[in-house]
C-alpha atoms as a PDB file:
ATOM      1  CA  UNK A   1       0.000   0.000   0.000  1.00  0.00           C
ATOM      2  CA  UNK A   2       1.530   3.409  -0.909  1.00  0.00           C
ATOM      3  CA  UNK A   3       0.653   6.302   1.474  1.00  0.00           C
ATOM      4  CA  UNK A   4      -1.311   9.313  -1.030  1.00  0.00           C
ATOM      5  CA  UNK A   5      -1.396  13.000   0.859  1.00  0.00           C
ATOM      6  CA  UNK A   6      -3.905  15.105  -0.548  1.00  0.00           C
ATOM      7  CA  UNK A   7      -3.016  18.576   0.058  1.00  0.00           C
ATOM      8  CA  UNK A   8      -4.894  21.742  -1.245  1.00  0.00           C
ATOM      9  CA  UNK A   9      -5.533  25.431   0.075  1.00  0.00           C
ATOM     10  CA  UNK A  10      -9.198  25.182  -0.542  1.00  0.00           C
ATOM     11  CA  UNK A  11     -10.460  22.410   1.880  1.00  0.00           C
ATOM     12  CA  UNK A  12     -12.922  21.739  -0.466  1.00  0.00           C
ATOM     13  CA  UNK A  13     -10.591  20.820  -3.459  1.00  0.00           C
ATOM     14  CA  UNK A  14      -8.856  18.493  -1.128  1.00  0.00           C
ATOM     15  CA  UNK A  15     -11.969  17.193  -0.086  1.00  0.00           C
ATOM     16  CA  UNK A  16     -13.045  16.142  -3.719  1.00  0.00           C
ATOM     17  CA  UNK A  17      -9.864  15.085  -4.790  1.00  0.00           C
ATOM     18  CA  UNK A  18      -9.343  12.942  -1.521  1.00  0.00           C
ATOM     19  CA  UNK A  19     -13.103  11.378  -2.197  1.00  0.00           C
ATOM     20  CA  UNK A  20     -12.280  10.850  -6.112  1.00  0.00           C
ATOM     21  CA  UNK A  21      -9.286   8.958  -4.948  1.00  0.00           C
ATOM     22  CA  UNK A  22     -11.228   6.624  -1.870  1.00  0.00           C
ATOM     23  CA  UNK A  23     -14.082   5.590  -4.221  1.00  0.00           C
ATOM     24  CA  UNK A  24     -11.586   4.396  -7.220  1.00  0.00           C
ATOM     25  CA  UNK A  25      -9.144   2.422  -4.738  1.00  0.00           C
ATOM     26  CA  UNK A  26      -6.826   4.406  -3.385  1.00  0.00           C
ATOM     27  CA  UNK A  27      -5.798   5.097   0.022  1.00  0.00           C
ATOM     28  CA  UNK A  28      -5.783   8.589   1.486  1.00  0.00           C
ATOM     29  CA  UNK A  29      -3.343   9.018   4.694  1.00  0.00           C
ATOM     30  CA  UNK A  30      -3.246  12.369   5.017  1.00  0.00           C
ATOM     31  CA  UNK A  31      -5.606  15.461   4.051  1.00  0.00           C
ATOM     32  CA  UNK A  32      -3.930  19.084   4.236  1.00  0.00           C
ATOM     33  CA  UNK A  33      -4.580  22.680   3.429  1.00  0.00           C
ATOM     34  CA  UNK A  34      -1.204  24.414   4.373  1.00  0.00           C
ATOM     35  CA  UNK A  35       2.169  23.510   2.991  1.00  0.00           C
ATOM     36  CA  UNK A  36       3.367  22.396   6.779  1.00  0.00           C
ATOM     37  CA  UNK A  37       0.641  20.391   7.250  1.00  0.00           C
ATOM     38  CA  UNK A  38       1.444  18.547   3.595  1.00  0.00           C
ATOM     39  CA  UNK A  39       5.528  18.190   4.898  1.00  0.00           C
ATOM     40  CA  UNK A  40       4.732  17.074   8.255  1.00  0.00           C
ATOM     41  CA  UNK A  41       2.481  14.232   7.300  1.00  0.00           C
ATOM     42  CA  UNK A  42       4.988  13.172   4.581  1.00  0.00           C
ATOM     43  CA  UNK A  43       7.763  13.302   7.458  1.00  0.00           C
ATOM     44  CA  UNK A  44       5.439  11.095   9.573  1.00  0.00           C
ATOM     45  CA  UNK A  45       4.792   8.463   6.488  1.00  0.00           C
ATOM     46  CA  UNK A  46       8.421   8.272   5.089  1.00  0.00           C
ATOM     47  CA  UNK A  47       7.594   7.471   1.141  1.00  0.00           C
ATOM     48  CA  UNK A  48       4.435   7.820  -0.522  1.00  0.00           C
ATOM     49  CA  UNK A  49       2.908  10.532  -3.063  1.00  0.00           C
ATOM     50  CA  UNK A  50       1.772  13.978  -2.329  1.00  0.00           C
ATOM     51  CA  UNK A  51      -0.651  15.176  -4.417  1.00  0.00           C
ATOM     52  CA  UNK A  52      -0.952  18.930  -4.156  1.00  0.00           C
ATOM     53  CA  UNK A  53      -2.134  22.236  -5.611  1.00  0.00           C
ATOM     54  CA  UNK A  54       0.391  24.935  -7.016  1.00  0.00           C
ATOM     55  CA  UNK A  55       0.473  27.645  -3.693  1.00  0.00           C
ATOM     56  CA  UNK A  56      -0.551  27.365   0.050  1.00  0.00           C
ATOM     57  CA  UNK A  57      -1.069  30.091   2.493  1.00  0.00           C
ATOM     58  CA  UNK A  58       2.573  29.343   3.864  1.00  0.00           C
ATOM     59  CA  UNK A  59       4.109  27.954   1.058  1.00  0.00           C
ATOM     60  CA  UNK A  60       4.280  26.915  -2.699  1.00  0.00           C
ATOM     61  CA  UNK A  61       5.096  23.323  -4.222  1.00  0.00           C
ATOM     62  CA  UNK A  62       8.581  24.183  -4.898  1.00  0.00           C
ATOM     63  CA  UNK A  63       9.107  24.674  -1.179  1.00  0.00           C
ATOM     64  CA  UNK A  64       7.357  21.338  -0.495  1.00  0.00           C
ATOM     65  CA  UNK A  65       8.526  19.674  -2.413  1.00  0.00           C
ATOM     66  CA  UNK A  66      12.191  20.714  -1.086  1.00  0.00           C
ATOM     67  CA  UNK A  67      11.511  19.279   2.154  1.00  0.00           C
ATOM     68  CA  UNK A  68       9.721  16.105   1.242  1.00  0.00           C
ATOM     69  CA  UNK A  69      12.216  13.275   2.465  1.00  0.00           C
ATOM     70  CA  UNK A  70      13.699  10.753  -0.296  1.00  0.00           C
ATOM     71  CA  UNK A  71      10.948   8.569  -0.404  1.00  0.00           C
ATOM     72  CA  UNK A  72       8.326  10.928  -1.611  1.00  0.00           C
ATOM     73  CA  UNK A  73       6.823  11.887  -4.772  1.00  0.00           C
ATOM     74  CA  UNK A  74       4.992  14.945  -5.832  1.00  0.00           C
ATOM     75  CA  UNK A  75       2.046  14.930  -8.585  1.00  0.00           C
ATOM     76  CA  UNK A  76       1.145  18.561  -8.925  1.00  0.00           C
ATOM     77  CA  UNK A  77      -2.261  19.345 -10.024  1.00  0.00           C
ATOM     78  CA  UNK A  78      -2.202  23.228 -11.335  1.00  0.00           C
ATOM     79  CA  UNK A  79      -2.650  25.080 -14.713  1.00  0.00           C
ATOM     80  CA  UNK A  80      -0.051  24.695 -16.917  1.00  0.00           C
ATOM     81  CA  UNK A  81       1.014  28.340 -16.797  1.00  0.00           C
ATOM     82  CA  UNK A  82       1.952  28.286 -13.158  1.00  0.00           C
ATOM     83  CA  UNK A  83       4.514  25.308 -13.584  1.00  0.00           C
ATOM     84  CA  UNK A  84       5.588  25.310 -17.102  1.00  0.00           C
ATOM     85  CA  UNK A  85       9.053  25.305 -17.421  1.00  0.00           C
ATOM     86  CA  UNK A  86       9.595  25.654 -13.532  1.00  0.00           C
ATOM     87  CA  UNK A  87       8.654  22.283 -12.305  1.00  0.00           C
ATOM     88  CA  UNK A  88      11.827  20.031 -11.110  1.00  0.00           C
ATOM     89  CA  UNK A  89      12.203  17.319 -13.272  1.00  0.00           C
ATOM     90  CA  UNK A  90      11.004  14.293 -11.083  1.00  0.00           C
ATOM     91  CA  UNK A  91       7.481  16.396 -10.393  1.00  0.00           C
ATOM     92  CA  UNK A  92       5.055  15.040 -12.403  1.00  0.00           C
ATOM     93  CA  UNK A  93       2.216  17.665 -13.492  1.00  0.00           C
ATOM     94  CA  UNK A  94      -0.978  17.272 -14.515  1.00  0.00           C
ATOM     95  CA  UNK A  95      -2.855  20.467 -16.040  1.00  0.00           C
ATOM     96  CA  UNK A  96      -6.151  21.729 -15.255  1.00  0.00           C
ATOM     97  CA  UNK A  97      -9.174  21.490 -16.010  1.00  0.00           C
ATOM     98  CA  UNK A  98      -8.526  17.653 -14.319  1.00  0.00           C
ATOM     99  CA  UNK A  99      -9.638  14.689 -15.805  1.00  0.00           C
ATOM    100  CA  UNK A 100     -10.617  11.842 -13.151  1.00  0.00           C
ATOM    101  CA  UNK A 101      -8.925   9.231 -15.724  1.00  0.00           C
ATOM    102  CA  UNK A 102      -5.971  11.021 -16.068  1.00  0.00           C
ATOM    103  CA  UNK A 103      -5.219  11.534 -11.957  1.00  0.00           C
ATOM    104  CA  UNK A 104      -5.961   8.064 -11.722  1.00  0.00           C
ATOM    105  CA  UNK A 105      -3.589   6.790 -14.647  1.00  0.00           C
ATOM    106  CA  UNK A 106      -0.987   8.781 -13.427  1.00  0.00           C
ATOM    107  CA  UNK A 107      -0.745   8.347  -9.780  1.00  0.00           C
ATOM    108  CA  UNK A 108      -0.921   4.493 -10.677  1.00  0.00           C
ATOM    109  CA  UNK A 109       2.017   4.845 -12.726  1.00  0.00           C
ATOM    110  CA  UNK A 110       3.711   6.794  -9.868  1.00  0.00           C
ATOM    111  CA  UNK A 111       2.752   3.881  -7.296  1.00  0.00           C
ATOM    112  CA  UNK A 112       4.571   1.526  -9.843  1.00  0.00           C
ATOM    113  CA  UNK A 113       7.515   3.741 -10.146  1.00  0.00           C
ATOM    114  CA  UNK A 114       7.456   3.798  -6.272  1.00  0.00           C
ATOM    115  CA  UNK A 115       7.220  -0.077  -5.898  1.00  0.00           C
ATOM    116  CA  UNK A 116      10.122  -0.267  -8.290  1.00  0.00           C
ATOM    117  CA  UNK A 117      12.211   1.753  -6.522  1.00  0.00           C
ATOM    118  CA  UNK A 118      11.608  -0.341  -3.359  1.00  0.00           C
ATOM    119  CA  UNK A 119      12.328  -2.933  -4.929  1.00  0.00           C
ATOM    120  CA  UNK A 120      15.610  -1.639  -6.188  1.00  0.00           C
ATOM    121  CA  UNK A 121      16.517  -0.247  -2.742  1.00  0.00           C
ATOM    122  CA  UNK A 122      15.704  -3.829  -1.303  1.00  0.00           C
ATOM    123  CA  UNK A 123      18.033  -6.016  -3.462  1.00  0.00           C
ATOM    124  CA  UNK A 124      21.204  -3.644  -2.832  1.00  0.00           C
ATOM    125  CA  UNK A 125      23.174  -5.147  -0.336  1.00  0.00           C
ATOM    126  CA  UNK A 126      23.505  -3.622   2.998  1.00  0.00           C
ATOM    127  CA  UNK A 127      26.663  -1.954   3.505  1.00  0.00           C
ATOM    128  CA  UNK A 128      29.082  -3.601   6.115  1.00  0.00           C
ATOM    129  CA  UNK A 129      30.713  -1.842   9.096  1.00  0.00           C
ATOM    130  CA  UNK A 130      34.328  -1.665   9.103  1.00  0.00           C
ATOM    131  CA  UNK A 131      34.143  -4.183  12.028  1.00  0.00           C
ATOM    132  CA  UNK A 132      31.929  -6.755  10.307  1.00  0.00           C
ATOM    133  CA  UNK A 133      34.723  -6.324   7.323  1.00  0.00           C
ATOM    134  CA  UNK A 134      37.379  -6.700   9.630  1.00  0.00           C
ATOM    135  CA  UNK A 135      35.428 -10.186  11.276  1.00  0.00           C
ATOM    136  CA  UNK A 136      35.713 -11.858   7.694  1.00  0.00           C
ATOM    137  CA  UNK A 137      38.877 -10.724   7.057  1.00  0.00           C
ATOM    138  CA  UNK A 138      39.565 -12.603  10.126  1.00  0.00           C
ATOM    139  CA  UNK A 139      38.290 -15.743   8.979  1.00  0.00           C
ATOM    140  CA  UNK A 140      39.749 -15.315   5.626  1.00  0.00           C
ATOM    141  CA  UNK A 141      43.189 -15.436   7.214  1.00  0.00           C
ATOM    142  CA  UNK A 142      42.625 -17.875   9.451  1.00  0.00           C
ATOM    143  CA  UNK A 143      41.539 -19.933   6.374  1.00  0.00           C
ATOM    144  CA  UNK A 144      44.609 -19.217   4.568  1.00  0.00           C
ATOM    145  CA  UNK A 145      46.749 -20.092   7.095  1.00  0.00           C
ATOM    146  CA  UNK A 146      45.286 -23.257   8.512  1.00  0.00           C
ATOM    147  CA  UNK A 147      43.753 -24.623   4.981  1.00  0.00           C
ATOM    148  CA  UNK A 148      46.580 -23.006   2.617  1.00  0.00           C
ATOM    149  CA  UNK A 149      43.959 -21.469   0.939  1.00  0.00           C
ATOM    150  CA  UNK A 150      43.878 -18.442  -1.338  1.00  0.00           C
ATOM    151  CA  UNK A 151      42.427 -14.880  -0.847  1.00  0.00           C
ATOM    152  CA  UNK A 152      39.645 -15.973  -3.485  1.00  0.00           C
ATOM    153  CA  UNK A 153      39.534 -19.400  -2.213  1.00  0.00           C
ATOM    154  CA  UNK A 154      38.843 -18.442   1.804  1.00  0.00           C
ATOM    155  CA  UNK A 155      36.301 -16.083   0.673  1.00  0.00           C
ATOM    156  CA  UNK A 156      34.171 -18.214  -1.338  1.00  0.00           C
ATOM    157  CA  UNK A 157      34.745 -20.816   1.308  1.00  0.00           C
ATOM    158  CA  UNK A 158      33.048 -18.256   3.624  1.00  0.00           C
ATOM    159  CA  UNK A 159      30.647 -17.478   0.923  1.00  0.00           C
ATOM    160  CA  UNK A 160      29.392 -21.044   0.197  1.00  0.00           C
ATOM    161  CA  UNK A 161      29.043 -22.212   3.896  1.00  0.00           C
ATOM    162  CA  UNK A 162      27.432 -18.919   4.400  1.00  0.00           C
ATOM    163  CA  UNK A 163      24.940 -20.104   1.582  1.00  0.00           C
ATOM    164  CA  UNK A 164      24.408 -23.519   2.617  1.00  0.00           C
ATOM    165  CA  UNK A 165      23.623 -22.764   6.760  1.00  0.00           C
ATOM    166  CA  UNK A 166      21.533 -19.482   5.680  1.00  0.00           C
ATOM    167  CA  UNK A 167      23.258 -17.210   7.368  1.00  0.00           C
ATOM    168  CA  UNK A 168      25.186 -14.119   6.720  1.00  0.00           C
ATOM    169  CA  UNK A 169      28.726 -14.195   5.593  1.00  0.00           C
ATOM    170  CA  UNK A 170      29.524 -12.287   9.180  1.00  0.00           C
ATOM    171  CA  UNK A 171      27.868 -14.918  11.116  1.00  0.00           C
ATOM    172  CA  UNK A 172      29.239 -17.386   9.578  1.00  0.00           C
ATOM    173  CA  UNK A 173      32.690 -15.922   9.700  1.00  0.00           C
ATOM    174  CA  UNK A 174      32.192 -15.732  13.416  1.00  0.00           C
ATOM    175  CA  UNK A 175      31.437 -19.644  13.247  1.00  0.00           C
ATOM    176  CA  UNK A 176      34.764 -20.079  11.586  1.00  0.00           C
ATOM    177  CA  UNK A 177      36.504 -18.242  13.679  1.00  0.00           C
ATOM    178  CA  UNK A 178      35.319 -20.002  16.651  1.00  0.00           C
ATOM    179  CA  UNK A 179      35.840 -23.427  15.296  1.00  0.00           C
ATOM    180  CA  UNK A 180      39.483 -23.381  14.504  1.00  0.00           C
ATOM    181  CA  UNK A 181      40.203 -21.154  17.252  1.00  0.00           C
ATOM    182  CA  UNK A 182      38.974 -24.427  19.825  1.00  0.00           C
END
């Protein structure tokens, strides 16, 4: 489920837009009608899409969108004369007068761009600490030493047993080390 902030200056426009959004499937988390409102709630949720009017009472969308955090995207629903040419490049626009079909097409393409991302983010591998490093390094060694092994060789030693128990290579490093250190 991706989190969808609706926020507007006229309560009414959010209103509408946030009930246009409920009755075709689509979760609203937040509802605002001042740009702090709209960055708050976006702080709170962490990633999601803000869909939002050109200018607030305390701010406009450039300024929002400036302090959305990393996993945030902005559609911006305005007449083409107040963003054209202005927009950043990863704010996607839709002109007015809206069309229901085309808010809906577009923030599902933004929910897919969104699940890609997450998806992208999630197969990375997590970075190790200089400790962890340090712990297979260790074992590497050790495995050198003891088995006359090569750098390559040690490491896809590690990297196979690591496999085969399911564990991480630092846990099973730690195994190593404790087993030939006995």
């Amino acid at each position: 489920m991706t989190n969808v902030i609706v926020a507007f200056s006229k309560a009414e426009d959010a209103k509408n837009i946030k009930n246009i959004l409920m009755k075709n499937g689509f979760t609203v988390s937040a509802v605002c009608t001042s740009g702090a409102q709209a960055v708050n709630s976006a702080d709170e949720l962490g990633s999601g899409i803000v869909v939002c009017g050109c200018r607030f009472a305390d701010m406009v969308y450039q300024e929002i969108y400036e302090c959305l955090p990393k996993g945030m995207l902005m559609l911006l629903v305005a007449s083409p004369s107040q963003w054209s040419g202005r927009a950043p490049d990863d704010v996607v626009c839709l002109g007015l007068p809206l069309k229901v079909q085309d808010l809906l097409s577009t923030l599902e393409m933004m929910m897919e761009s969104l699940a890609k991302r997450r998806k992208k983010l999630k197969s990375q591998p997590k970075e190790r600490s200089g400790e962890e490093q340090e712990l297979i390094k260790q074992a590497k060694e050790l495995l050198m030493e003891r088995n006359h092994m090569t750098e390559a060789e040690a490491h896809r030693y590690i990297q196979k047993c690591s496999m085969d128990s399911g564990t991480n290579m630092v846990e099973t490093a730690q195994m190593i080390m404790s087993l030939i250190n006995i």
